[in-house]
Structures are given as C-alpha cells and as structure tokens.
N, C-alpha and C. Protein backbone atom coordinates (compact mmCIF):
# COMPACT_ATOMS: atom_id res chain seq x y z
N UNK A 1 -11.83 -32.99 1.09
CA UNK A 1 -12.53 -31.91 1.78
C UNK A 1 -14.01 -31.99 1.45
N UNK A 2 -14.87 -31.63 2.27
CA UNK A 2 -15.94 -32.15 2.16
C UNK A 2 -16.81 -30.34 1.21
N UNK A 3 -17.72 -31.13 1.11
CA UNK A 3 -18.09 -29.46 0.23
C UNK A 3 -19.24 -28.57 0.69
N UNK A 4 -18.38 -27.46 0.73
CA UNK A 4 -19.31 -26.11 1.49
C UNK A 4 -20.72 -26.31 1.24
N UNK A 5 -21.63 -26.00 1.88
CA UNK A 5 -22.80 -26.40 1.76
C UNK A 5 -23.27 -24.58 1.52
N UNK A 6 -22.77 -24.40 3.02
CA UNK A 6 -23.35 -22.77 2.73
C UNK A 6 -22.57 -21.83 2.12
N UNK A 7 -21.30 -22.06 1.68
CA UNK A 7 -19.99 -21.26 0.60
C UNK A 7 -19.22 -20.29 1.51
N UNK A 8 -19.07 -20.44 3.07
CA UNK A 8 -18.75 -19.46 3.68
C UNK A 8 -17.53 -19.26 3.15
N UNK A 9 -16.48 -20.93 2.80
CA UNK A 9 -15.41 -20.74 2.50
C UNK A 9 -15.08 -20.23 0.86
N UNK A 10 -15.89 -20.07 0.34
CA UNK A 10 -16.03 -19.50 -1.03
C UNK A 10 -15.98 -17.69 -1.32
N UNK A 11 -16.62 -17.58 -0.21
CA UNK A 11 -17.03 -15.70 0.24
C UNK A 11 -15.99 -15.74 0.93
N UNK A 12 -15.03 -16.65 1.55
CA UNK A 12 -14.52 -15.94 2.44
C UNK A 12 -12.49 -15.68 1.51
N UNK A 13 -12.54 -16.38 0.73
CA UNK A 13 -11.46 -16.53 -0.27
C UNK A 13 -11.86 -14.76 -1.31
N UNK A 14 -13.01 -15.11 -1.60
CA UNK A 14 -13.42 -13.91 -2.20
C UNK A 14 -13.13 -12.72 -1.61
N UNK A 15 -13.34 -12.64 -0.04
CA UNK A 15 -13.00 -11.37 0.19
C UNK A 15 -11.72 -11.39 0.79
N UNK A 16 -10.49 -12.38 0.54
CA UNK A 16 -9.20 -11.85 0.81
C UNK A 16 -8.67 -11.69 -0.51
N UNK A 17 -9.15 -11.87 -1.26
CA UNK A 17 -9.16 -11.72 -2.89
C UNK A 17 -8.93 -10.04 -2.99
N UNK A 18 -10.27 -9.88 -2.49
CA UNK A 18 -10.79 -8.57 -2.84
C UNK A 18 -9.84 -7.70 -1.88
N UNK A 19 -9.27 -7.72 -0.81
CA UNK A 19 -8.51 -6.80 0.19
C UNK A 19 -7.24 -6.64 -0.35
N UNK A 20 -6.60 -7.93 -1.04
CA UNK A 20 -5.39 -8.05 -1.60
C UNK A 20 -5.32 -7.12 -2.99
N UNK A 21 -6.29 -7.04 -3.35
CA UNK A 21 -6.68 -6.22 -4.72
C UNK A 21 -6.09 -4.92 -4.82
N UNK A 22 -7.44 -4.54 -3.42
CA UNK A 22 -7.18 -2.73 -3.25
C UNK A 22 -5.76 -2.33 -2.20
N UNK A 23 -5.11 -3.97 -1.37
CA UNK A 23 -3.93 -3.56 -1.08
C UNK A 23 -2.81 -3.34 -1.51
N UNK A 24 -2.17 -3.88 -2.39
CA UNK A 24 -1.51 -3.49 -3.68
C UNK A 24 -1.15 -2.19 -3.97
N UNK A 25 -2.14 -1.51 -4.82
CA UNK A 25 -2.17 -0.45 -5.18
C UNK A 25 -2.07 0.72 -4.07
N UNK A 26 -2.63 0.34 -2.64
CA UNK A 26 -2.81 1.44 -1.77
C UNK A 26 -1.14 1.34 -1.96
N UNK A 27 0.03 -0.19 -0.76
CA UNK A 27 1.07 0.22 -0.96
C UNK A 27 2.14 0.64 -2.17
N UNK A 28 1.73 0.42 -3.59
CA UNK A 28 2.63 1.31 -4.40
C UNK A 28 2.02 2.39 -4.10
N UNK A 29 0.76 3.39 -3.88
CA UNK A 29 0.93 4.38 -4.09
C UNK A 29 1.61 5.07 -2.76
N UNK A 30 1.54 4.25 -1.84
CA UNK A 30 2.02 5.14 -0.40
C UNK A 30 3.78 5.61 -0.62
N UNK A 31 4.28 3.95 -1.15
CA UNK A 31 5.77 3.93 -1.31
C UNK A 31 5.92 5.08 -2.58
N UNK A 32 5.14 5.51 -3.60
CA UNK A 32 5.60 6.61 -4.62
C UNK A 32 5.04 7.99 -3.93
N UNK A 33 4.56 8.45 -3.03
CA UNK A 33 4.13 9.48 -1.84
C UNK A 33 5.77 10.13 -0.50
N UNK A 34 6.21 8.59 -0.63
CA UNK A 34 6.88 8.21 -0.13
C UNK A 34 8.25 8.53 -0.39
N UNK A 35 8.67 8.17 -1.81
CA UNK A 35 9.76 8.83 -2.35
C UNK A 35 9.91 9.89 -2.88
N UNK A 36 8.61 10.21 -3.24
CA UNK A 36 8.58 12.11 -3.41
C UNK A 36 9.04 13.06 -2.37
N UNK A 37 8.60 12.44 -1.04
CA UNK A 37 8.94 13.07 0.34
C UNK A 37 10.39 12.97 0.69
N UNK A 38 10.75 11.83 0.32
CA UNK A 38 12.14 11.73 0.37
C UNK A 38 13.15 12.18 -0.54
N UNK A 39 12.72 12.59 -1.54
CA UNK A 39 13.47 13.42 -2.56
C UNK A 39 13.28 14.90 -2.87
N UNK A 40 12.33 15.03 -1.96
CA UNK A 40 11.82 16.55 -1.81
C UNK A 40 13.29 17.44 -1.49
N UNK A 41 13.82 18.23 -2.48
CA UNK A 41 14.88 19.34 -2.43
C UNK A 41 14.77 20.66 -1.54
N UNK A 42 13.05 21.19 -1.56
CA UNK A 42 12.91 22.02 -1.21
C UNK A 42 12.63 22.08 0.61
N UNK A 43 12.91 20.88 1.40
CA UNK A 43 12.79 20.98 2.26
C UNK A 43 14.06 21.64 3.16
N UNK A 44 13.22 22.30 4.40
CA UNK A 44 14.13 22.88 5.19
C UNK A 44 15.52 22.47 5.77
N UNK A 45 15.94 21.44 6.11
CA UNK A 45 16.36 20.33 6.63
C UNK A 45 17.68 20.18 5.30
N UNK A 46 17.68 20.30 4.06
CA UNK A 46 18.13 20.34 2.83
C UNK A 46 18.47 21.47 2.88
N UNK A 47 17.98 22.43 2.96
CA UNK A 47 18.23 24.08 2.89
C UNK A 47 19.60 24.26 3.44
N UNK A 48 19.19 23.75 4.73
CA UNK A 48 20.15 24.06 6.02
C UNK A 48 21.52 23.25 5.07
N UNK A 49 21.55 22.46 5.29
CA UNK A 49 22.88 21.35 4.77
C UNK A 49 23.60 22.21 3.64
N UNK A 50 22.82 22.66 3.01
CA UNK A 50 23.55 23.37 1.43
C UNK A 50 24.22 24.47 1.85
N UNK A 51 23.67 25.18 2.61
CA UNK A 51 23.85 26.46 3.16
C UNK A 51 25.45 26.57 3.86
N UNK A 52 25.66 25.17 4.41
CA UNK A 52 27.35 25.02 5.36
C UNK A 52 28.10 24.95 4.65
C-alpha cells in the first residue's frame, strides 16, 4: 500500500475509532433504559393483568 501522503486514511480510521467509542456506551445505556421499561411493575398494562 502505498503511503498516505495527506493522512486522509489515518483521520479517517480515527474517526470510526472515535464513533465506535461513544457507540458502545450509548447502546448499553439504551438496552439498561430498556430493561427498566420492561420490568417496570408499576405500569398500567401490569395493573390490569393482576387485577383478573
């Protein structure tokens, strides 16, 4: 491979670097948002079911 002269491919590794970083963390925190909602007791929907 011949070598970057201007590093586009250097910046450009860098910034899937960098997206992969803050993507991560966004999806654990969505999936733990996620199972709170889904384990939520106090919802209506739950109410109803207990109630029969």
């Amino acid at each position: 491979m011949a070598y970057d002269w201007d590093g586009k491919r250097t910046r450009r590794l860098q910034m899937l670097r960098f997206m992969g970083a803050l993507a991560i963390p966004a999806l654990l925190f969505g999936s733990a948002i996620a199972a709170l909602e889904w384990t939520d007791t106090d919802n209506p929907a739950v109410r109803t079911a207990r109630l029969r």
